[in-house]
N, C-alpha and C. Protein backbone atom coordinates (compact mmCIF):
# COMPACT_ATOMS: atom_id res chain seq x y z
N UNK A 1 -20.70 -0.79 7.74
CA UNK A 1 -21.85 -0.14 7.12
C UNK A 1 -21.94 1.32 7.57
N UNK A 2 -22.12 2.42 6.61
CA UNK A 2 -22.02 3.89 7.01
C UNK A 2 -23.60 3.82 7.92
N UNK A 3 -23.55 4.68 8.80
CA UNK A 3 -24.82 5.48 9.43
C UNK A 3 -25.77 6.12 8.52
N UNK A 4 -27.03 5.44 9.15
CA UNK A 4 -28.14 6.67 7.75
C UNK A 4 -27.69 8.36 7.59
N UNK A 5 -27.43 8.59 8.20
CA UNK A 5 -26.67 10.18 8.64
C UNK A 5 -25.42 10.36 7.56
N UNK A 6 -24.66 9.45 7.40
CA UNK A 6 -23.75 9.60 6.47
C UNK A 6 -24.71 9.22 4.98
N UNK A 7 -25.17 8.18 4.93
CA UNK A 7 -25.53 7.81 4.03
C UNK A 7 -26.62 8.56 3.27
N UNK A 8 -27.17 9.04 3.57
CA UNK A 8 -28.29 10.62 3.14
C UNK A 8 -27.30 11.57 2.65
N UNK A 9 -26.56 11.76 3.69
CA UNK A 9 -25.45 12.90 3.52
C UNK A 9 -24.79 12.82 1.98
N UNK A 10 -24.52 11.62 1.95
CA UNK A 10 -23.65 11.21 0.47
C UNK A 10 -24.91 11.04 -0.88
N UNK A 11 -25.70 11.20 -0.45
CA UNK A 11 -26.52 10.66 -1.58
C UNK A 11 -27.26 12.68 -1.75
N UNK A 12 -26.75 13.60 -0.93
CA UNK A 12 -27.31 15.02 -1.02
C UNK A 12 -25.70 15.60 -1.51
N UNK A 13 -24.59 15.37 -0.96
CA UNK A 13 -24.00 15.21 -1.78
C UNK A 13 -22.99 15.15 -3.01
N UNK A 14 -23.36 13.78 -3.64
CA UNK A 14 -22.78 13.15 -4.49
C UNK A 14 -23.73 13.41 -5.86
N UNK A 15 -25.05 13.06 -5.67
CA UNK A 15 -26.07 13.32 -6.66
C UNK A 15 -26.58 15.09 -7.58
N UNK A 16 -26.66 14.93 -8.42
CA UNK A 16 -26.78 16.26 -9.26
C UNK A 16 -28.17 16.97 -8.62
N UNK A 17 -28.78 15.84 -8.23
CA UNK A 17 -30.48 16.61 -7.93
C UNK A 17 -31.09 15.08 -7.15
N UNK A 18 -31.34 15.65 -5.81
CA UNK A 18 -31.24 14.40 -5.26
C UNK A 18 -33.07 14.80 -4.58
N UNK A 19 -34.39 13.79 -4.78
CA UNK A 19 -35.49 13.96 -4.21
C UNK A 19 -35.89 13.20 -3.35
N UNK A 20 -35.95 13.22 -1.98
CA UNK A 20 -36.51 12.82 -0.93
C UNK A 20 -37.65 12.76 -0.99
N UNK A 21 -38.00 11.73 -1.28
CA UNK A 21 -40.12 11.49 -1.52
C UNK A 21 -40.72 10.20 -0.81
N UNK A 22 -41.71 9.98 -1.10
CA UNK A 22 -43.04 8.93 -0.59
C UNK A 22 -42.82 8.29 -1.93
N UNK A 23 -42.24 6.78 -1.86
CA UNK A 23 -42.45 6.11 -2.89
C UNK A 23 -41.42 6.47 -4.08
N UNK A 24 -41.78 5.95 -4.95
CA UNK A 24 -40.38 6.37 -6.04
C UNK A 24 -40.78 6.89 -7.42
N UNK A 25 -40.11 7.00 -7.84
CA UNK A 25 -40.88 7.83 -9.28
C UNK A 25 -41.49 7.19 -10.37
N UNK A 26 -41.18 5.72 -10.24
CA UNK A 26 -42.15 4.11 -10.78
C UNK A 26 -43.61 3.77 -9.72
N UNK A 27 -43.41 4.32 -8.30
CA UNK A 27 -44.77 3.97 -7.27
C UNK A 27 -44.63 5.16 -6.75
N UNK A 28 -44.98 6.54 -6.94
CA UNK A 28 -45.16 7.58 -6.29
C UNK A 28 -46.77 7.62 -5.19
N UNK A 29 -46.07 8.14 -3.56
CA UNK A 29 -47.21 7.41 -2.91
C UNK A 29 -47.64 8.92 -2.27
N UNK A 30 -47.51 10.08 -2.96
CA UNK A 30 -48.07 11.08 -2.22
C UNK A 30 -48.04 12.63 -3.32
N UNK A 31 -49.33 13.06 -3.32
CA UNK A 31 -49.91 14.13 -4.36
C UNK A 31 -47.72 14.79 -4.71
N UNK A 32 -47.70 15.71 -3.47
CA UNK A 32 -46.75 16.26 -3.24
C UNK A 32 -45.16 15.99 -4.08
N UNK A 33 -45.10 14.83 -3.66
CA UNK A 33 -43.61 14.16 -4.22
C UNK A 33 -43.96 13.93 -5.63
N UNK A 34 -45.43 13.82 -6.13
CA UNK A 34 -45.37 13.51 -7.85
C UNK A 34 -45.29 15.03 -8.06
N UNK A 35 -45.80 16.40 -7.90
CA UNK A 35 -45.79 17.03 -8.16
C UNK A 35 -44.24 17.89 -8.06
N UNK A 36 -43.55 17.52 -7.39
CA UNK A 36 -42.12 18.17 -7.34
C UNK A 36 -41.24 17.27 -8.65
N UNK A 37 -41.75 16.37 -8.64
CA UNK A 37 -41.22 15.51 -9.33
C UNK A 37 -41.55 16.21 -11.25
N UNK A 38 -43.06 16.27 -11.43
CA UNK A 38 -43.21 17.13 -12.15
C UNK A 38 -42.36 18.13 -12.93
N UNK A 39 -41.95 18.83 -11.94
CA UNK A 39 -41.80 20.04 -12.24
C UNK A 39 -40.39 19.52 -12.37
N UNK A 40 -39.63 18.76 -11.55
CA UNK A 40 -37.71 18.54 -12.02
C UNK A 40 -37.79 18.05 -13.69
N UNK A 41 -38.62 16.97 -13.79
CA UNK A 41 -39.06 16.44 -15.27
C UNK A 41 -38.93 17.22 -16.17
N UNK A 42 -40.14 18.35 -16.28
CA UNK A 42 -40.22 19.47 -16.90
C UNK A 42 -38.98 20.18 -17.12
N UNK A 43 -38.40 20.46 -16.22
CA UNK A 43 -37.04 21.32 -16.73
C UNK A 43 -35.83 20.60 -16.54
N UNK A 44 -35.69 19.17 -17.20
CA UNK A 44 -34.95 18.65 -17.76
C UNK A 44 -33.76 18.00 -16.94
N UNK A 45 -34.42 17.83 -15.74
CA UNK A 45 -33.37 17.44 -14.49
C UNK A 45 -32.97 16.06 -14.63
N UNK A 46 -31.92 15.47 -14.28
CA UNK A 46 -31.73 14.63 -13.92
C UNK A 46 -31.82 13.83 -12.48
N UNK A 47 -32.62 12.99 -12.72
CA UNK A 47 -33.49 12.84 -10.90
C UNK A 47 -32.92 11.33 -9.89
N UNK A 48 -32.34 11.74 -8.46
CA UNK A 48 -31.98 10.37 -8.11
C UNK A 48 -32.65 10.69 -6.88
N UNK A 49 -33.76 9.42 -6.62
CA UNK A 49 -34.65 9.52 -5.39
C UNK A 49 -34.25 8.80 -4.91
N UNK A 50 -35.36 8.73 -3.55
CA UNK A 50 -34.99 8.16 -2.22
C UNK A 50 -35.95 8.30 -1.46
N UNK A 51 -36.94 7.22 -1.69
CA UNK A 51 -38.14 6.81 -0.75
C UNK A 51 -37.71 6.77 0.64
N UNK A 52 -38.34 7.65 1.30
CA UNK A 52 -38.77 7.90 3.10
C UNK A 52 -39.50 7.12 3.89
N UNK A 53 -40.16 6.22 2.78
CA UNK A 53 -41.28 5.60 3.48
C UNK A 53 -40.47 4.18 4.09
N UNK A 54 -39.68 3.41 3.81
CA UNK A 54 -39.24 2.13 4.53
C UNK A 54 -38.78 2.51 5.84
N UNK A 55 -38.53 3.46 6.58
CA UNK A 55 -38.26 3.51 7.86
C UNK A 55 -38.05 5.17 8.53
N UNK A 56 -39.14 5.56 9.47
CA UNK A 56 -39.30 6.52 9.86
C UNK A 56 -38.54 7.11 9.95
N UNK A 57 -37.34 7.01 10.05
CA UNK A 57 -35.78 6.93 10.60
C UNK A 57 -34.63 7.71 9.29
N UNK A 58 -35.49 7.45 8.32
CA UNK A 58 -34.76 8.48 7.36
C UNK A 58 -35.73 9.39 7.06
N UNK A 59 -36.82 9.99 7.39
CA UNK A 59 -37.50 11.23 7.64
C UNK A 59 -36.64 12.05 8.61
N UNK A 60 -36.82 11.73 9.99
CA UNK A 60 -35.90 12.08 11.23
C UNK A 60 -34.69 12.45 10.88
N UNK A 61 -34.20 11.27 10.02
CA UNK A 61 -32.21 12.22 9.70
C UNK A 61 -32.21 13.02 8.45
N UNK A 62 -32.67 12.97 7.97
CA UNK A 62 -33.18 13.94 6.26
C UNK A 62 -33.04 15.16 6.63
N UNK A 63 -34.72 15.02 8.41
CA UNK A 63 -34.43 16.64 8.37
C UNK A 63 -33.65 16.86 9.28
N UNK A 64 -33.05 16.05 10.19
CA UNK A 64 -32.25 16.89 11.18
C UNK A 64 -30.41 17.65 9.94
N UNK A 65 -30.86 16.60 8.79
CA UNK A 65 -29.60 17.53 7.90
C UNK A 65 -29.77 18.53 7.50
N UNK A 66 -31.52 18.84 7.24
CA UNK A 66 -31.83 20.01 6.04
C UNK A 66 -32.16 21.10 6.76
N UNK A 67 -32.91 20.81 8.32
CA UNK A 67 -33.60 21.66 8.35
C UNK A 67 -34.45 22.10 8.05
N UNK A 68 -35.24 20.74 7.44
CA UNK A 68 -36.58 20.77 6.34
C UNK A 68 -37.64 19.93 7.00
N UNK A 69 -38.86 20.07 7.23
CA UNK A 69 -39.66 19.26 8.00
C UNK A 69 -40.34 18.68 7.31
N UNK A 70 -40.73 19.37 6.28
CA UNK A 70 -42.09 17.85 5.26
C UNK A 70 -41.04 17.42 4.05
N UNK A 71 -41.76 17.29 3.24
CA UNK A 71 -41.53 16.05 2.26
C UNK A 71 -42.31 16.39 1.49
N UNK A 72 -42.01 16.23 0.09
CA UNK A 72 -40.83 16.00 -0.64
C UNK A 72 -39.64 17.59 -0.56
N UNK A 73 -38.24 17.22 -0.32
CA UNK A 73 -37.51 17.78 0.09
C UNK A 73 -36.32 17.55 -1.53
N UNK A 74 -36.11 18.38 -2.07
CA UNK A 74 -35.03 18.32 -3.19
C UNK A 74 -33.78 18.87 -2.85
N UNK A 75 -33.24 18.50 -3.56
CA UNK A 75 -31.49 19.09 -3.03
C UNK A 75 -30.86 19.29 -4.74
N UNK A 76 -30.58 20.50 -5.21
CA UNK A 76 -29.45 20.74 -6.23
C UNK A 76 -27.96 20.72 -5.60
N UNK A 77 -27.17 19.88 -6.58
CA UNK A 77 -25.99 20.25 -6.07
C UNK A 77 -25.40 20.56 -4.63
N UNK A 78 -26.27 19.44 -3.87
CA UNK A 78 -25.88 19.26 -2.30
C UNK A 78 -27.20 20.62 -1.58
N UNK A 79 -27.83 21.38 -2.31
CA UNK A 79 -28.27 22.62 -1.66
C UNK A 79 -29.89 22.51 -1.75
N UNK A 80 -30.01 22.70 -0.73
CA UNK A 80 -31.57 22.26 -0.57
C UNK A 80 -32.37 23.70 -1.17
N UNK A 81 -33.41 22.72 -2.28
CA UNK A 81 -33.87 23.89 -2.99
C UNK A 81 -35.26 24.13 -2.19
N UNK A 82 -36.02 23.00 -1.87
CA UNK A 82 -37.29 22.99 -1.12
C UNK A 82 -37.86 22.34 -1.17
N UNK A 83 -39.73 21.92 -1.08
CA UNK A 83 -40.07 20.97 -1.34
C UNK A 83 -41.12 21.53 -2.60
N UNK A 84 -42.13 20.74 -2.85
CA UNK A 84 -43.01 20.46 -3.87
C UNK A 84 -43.47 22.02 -4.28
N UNK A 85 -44.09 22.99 -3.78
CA UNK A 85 -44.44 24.00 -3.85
C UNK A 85 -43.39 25.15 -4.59
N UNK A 86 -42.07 25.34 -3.59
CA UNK A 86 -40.95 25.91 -3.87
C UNK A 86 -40.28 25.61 -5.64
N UNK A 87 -40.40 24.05 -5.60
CA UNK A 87 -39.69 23.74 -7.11
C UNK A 87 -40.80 23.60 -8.20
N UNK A 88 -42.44 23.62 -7.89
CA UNK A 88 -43.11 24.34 -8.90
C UNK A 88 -43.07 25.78 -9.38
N UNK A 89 -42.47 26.79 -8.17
CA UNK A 89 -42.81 27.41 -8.31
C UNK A 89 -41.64 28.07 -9.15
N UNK A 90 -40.53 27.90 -8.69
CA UNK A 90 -39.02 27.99 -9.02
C UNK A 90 -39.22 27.88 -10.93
N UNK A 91 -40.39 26.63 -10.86
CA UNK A 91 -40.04 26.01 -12.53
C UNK A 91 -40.92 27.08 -13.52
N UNK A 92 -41.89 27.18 -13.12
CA UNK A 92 -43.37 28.13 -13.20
C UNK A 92 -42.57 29.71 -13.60
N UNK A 93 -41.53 30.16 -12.87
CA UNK A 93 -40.95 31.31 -13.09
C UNK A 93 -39.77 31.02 -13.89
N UNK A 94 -38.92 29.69 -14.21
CA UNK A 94 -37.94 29.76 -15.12
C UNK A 94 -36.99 29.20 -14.60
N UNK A 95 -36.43 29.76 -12.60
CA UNK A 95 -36.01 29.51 -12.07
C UNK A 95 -35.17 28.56 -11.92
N UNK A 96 -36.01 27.50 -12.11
CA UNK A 96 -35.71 26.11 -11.78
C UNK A 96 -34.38 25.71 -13.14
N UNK A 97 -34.85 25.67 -14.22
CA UNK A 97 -33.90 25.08 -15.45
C UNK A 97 -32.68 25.87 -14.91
N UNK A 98 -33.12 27.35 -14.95
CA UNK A 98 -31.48 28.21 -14.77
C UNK A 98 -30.96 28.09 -13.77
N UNK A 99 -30.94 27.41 -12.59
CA UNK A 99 -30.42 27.20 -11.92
C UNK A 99 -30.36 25.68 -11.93
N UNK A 100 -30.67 24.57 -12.71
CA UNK A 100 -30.02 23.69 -13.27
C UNK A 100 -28.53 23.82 -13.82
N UNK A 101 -29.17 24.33 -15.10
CA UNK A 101 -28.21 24.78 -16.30
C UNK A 101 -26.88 25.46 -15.54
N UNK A 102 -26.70 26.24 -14.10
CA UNK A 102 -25.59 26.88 -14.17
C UNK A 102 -25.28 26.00 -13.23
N UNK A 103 -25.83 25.13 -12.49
CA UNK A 103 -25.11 23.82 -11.40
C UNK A 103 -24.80 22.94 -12.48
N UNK A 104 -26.01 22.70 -12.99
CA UNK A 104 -25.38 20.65 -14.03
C UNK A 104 -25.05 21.43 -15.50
N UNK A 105 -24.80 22.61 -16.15
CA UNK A 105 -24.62 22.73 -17.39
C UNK A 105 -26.21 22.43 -18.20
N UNK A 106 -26.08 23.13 -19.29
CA UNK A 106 -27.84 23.31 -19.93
C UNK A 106 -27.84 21.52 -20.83
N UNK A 107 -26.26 20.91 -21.42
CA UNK A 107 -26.05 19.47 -21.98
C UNK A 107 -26.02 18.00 -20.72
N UNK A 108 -27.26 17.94 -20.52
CA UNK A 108 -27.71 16.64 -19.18
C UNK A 108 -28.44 16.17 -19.20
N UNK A 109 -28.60 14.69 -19.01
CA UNK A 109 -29.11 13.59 -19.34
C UNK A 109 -30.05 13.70 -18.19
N UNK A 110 -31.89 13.56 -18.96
CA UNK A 110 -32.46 13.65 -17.93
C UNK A 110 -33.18 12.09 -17.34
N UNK A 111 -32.08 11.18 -16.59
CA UNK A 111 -31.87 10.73 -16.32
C UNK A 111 -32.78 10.32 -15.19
N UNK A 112 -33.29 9.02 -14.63
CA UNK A 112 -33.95 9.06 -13.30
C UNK A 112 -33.59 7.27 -12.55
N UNK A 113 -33.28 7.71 -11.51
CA UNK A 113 -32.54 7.04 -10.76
C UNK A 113 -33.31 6.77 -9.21
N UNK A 114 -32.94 5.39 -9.14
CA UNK A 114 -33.73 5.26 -7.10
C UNK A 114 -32.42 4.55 -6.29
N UNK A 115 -31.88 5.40 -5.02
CA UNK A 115 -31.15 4.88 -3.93
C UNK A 115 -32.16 4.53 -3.21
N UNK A 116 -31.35 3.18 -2.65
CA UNK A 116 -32.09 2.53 -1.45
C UNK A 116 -31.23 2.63 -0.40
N UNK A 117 -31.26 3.07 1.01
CA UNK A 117 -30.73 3.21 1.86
C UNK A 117 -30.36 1.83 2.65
N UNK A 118 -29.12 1.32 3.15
CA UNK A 118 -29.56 0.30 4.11
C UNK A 118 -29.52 0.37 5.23
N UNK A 119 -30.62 0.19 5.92
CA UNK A 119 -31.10 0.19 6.84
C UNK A 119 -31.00 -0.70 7.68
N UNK A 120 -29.93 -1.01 9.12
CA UNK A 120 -29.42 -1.49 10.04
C UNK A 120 -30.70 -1.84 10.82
């Protein structure tokens, strides 16, 4: 079985647009993570989450990868864009799609997806 450390790692990545949130995008459990979520929606992202909440333990390795301390934490194309605030704001200015469009191409399935980590 890979280490949560690897296994975060591969799911930041492997995934086109990967969201680290509270809950999932069927049970969203915090203002923040619906609102980042929002805004990927809006500009046509294709979304693969990954609830934080089953074990403290992938908060702790999330950020010791990102360098990111709260939550919700997004990643384009392996590259951490920010959390909830940053990718409203990113979307709010345009930002956000065009820098979709030149990572995933402007033709992408906006797709939404949940990894579950396993947890040893």
């Amino acid at each position: 079985m890979k280490t949560l450390h690897e296994q975060i790692s591969e799911v930041i990545e492997r995934e086109p647009v990967a969201v680290f949130m509270k809950g999932t995008p069927q049970q969203i459990m915090c203002g923040n993570s619906l609102r980042a979520l929002q805004a990927l929606h809006a500009a046509g992202a294709p979304i693969t989450a990954v609830d934080i909440l089953p074990d403290p333990r992938i908060r702790q390795e999330l950020s010791a990868i990102s360098g990111w301390p709260t939550i919700p934490q997004v990643f384009v194309k392996g590259e951490l864009v920010g959390g909830a605030d940053i990718t409203e704001e990113l979307y709010e200015s345009g930002e956000l799609r065009s820098k979709l469009d030149s990572a995933l191409g402007a033709e992408r399935e906006p797709v939404v997806k949940v990894v579950e980590l396993e947890l040893a």
